[in-house]
N, C-alpha and C. Protein backbone atom coordinates (compact mmCIF):
# COMPACT_ATOMS: atom_id res chain seq x y z
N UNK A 1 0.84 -1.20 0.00
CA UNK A 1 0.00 0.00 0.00
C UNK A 1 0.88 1.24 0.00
N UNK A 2 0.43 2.23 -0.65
CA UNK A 2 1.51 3.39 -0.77
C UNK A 2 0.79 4.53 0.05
N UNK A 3 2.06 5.14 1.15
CA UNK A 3 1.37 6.35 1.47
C UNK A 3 0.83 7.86 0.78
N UNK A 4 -0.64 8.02 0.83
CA UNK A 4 -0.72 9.09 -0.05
C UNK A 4 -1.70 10.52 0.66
N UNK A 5 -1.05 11.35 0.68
CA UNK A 5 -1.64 12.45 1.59
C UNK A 5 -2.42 13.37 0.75
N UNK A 6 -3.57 14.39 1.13
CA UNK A 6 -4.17 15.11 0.41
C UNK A 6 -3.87 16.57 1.15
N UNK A 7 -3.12 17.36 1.02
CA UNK A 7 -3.20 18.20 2.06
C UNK A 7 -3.88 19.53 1.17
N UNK A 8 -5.29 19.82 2.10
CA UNK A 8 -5.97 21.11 1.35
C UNK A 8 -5.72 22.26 2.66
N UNK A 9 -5.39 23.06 2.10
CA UNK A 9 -5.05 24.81 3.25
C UNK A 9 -6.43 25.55 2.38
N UNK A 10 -6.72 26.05 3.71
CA UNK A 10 -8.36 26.71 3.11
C UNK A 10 -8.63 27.59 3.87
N UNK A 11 -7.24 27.79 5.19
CA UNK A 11 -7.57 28.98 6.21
C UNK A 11 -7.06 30.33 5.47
N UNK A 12 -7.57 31.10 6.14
CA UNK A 12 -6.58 32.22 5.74
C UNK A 12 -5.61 32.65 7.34
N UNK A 13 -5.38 32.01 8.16
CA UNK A 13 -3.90 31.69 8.81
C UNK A 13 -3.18 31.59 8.69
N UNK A 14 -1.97 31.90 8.96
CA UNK A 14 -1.07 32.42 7.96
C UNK A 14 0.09 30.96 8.72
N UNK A 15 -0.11 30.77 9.99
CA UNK A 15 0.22 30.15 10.55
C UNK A 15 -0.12 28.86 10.28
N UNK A 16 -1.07 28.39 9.78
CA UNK A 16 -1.83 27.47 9.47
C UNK A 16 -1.15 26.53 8.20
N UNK A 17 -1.19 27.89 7.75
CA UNK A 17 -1.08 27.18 6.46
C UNK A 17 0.73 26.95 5.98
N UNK A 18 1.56 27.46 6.56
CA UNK A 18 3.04 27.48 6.71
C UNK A 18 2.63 25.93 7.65
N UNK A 19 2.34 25.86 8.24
CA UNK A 19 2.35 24.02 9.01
C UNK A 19 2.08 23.18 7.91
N UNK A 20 0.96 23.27 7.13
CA UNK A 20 0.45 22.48 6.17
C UNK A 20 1.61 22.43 5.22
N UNK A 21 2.41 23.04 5.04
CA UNK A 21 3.41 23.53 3.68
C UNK A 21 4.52 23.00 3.97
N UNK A 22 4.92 23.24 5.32
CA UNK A 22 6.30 22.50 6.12
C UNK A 22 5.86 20.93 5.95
N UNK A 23 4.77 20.48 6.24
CA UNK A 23 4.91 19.14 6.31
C UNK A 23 5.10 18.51 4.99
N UNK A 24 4.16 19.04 4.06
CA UNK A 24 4.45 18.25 2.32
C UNK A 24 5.69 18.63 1.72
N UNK A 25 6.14 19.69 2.39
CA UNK A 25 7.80 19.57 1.83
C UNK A 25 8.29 18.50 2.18
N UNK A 26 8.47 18.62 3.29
CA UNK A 26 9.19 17.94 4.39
C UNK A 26 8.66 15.61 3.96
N UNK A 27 7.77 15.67 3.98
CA UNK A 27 7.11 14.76 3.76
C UNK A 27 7.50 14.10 2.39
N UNK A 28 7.86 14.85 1.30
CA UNK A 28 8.47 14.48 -0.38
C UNK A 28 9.41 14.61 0.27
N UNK A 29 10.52 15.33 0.77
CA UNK A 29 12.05 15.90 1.04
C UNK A 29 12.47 14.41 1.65
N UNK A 30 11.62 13.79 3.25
CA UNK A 30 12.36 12.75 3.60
C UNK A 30 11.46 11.41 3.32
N UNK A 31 10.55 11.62 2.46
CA UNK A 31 10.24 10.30 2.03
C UNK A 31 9.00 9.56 2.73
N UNK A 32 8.90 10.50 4.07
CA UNK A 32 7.12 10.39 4.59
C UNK A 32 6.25 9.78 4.35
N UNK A 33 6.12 10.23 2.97
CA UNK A 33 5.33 9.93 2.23
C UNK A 33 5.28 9.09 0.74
N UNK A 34 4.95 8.68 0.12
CA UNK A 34 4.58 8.37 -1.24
C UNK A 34 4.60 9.52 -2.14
N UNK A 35 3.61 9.94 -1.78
CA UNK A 35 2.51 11.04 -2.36
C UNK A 35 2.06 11.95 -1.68
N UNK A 36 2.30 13.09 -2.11
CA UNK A 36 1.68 14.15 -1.54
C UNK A 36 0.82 15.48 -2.37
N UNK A 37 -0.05 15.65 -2.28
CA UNK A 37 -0.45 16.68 -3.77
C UNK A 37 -1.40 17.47 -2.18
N UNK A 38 -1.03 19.17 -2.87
CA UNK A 38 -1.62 20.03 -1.79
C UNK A 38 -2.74 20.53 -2.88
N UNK A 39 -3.43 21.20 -2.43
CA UNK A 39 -4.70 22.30 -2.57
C UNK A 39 -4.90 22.94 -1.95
N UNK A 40 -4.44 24.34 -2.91
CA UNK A 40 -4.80 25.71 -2.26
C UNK A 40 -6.43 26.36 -2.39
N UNK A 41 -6.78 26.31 -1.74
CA UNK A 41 -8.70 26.65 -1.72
C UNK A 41 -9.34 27.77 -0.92
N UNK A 42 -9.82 28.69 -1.01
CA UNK A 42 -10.43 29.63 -0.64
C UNK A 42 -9.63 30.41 -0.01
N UNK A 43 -10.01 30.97 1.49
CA UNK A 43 -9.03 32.07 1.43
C UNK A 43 -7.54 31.98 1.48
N UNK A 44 -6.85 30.65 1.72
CA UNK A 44 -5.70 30.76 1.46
C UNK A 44 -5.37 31.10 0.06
N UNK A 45 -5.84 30.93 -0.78
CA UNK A 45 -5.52 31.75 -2.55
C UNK A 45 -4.79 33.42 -2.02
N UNK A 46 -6.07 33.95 -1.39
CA UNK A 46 -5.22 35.20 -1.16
C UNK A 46 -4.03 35.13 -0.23
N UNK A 47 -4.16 34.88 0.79
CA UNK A 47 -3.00 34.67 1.40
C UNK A 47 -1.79 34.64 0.74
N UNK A 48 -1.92 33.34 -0.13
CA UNK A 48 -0.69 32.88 -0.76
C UNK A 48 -0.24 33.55 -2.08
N UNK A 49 -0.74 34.76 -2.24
CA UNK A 49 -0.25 35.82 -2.94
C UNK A 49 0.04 36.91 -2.54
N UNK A 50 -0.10 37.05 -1.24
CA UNK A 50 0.76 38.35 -0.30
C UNK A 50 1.84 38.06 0.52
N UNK A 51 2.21 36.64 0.35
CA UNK A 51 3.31 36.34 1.62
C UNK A 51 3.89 35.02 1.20
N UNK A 52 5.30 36.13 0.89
CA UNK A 52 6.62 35.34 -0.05
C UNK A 52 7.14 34.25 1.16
N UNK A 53 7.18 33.54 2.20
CA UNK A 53 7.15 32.57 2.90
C UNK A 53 6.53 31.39 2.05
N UNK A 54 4.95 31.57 2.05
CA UNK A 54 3.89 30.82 1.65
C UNK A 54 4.62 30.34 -0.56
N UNK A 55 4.67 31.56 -0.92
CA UNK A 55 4.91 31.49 -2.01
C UNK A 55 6.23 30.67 -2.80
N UNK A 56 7.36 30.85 -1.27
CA UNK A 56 8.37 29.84 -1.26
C UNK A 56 8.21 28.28 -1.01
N UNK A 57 7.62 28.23 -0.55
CA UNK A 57 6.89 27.12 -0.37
C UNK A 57 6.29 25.96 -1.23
N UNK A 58 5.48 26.85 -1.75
CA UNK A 58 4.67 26.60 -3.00
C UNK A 58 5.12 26.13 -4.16
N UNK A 59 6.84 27.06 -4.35
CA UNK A 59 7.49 26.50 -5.66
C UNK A 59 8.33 25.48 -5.33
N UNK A 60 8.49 25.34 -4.12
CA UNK A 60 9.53 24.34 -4.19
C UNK A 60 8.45 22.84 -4.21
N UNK A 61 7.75 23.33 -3.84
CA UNK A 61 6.70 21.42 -4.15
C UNK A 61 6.71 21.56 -5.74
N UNK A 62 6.80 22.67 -6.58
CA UNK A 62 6.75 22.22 -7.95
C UNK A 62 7.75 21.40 -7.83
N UNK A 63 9.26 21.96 -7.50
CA UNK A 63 10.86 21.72 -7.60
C UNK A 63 10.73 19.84 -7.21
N UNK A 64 9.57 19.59 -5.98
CA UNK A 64 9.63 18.40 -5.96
C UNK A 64 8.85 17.74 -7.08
N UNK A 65 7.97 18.06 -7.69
CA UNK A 65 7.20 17.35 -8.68
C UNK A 65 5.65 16.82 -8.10
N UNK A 66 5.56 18.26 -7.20
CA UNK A 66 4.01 17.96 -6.70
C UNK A 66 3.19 19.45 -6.90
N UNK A 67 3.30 19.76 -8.06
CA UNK A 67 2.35 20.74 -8.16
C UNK A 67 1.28 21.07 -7.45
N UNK A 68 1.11 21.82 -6.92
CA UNK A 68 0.10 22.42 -5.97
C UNK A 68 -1.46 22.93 -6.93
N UNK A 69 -2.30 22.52 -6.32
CA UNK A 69 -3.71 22.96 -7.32
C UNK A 69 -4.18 24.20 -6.48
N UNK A 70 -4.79 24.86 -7.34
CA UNK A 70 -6.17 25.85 -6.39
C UNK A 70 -7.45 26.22 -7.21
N UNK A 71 -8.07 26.65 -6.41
CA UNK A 71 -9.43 26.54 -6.83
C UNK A 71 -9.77 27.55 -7.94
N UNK A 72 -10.12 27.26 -9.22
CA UNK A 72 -10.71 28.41 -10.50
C UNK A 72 -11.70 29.04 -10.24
N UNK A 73 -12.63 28.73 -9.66
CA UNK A 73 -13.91 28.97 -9.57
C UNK A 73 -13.11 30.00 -8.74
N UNK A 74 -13.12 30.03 -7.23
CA UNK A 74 -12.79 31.13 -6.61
C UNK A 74 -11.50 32.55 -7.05
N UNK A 75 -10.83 31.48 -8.01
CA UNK A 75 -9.52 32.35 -8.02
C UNK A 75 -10.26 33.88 -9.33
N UNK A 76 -10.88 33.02 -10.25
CA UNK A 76 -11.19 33.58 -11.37
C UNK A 76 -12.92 34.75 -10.65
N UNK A 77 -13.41 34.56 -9.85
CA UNK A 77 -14.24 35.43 -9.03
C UNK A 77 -13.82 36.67 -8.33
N UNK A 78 -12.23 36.49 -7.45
CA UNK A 78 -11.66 37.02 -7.49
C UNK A 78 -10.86 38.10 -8.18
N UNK A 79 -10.47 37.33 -9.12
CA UNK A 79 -9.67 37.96 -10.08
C UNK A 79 -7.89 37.50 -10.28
N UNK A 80 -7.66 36.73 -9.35
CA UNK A 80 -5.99 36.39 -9.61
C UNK A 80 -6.07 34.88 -10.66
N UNK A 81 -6.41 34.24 -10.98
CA UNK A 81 -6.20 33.03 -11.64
C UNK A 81 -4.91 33.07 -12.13
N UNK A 82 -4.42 33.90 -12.96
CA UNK A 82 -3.72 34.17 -13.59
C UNK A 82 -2.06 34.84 -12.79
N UNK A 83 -2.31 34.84 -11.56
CA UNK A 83 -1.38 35.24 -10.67
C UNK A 83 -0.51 33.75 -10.20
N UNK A 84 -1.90 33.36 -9.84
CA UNK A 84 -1.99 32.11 -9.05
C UNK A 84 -0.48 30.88 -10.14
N UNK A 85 -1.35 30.92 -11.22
CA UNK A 85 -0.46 30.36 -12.34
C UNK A 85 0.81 30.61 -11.97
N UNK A 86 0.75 32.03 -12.25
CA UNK A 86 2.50 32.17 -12.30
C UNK A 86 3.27 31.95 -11.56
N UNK A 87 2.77 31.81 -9.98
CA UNK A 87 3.87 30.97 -8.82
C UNK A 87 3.28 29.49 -9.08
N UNK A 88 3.03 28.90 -10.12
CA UNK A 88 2.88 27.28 -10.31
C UNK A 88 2.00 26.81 -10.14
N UNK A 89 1.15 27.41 -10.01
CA UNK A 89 0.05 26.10 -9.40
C UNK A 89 -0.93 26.05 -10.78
N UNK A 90 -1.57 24.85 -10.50
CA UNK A 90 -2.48 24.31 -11.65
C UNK A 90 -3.78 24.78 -11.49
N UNK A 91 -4.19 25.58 -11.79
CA UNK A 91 -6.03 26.74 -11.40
C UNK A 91 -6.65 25.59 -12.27
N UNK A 92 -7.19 25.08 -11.00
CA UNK A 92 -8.76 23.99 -11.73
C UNK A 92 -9.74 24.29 -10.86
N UNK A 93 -10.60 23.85 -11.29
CA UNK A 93 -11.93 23.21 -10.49
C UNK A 93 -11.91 21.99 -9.33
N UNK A 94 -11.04 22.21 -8.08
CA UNK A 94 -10.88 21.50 -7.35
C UNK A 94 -11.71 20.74 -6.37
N UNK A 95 -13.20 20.90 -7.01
CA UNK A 95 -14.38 19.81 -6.28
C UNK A 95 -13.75 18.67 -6.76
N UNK A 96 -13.76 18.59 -8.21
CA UNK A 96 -13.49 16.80 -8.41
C UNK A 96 -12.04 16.27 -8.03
N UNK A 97 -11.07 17.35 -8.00
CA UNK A 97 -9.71 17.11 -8.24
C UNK A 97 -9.86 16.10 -6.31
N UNK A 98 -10.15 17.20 -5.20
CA UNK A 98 -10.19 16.61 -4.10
C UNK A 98 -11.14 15.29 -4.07
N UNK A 99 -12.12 15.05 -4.83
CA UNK A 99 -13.30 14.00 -4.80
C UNK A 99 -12.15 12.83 -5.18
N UNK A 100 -11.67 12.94 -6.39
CA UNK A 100 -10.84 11.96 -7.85
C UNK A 100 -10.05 11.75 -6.22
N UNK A 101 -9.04 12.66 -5.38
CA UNK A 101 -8.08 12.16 -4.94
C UNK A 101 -8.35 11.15 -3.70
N UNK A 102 -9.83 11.49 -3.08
CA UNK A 102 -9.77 10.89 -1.75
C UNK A 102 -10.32 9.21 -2.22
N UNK A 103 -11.24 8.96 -3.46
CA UNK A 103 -11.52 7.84 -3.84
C UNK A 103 -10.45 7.17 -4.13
N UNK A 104 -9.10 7.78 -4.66
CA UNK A 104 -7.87 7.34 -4.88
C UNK A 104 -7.03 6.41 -3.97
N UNK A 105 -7.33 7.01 -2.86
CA UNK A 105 -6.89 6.02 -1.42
C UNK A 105 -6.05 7.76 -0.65
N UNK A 106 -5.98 8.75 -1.19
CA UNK A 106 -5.47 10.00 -0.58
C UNK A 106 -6.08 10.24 0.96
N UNK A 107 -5.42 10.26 1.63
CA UNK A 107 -6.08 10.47 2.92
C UNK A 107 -6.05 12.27 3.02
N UNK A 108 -7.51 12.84 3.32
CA UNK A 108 -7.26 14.22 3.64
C UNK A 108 -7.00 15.16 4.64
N UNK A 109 -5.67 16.16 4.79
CA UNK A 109 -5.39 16.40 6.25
C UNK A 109 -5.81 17.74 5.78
N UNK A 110 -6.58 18.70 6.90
CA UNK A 110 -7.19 20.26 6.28
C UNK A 110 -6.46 21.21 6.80
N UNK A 111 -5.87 22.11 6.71
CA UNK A 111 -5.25 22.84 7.41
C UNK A 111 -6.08 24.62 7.02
């Protein structure tokens, strides 16, 4: 069985969500894990475009080969979709993406 984590950040805590971020690094970095795929969702979207911590973060899970998702629907309501992109992340529709992952065997941790 392979370990596989779902980690979605959805606070806008700033604190919160730097825990959630430390661990899926950390988690690909020493092997924790299998799998790890994050989702950025609601108010952390903004967050994670005002605070270069969060944003460091973010690219280096590309650097590991776990692209980070966030939500279209909200981002594009907003107005950043297109922000969001450019520090890496994949702007989808993350109802099914989280649905597809937890049927997957992804266990979900919320931060």
């Amino acid at each position: 069985m392979r370990d596989k984590v779902l980690i979605i950040l959805s606070s806008s805590d700033r604190e919160k969500l730097i825990t959630g971020l430390m661990y899926a690094t950390n988690s690909l970095k020493h092997g924790w894990m299998d799998q790890v795929k994050v989702v950025v969702f609601g108010p952390s979207q903004r967050l994670s475009l005002q605070d270069a911590e969060i944003q460091a973060y973010l690219k280096e899970l590309v650097t590991l080969n776990s692209t980070p998702y966030a939500c279209k629907y909200i981002a594009d309501q907003e107005g950043f979709s297109g922000e969001l992109a450019d520090l890496g992340l994949d702007v989808v529709y993350v109802g099914t993406v989280i649905s597809e992952h937890i049927k997957n065997g992804f266990v979900p941790l919320v931060f």
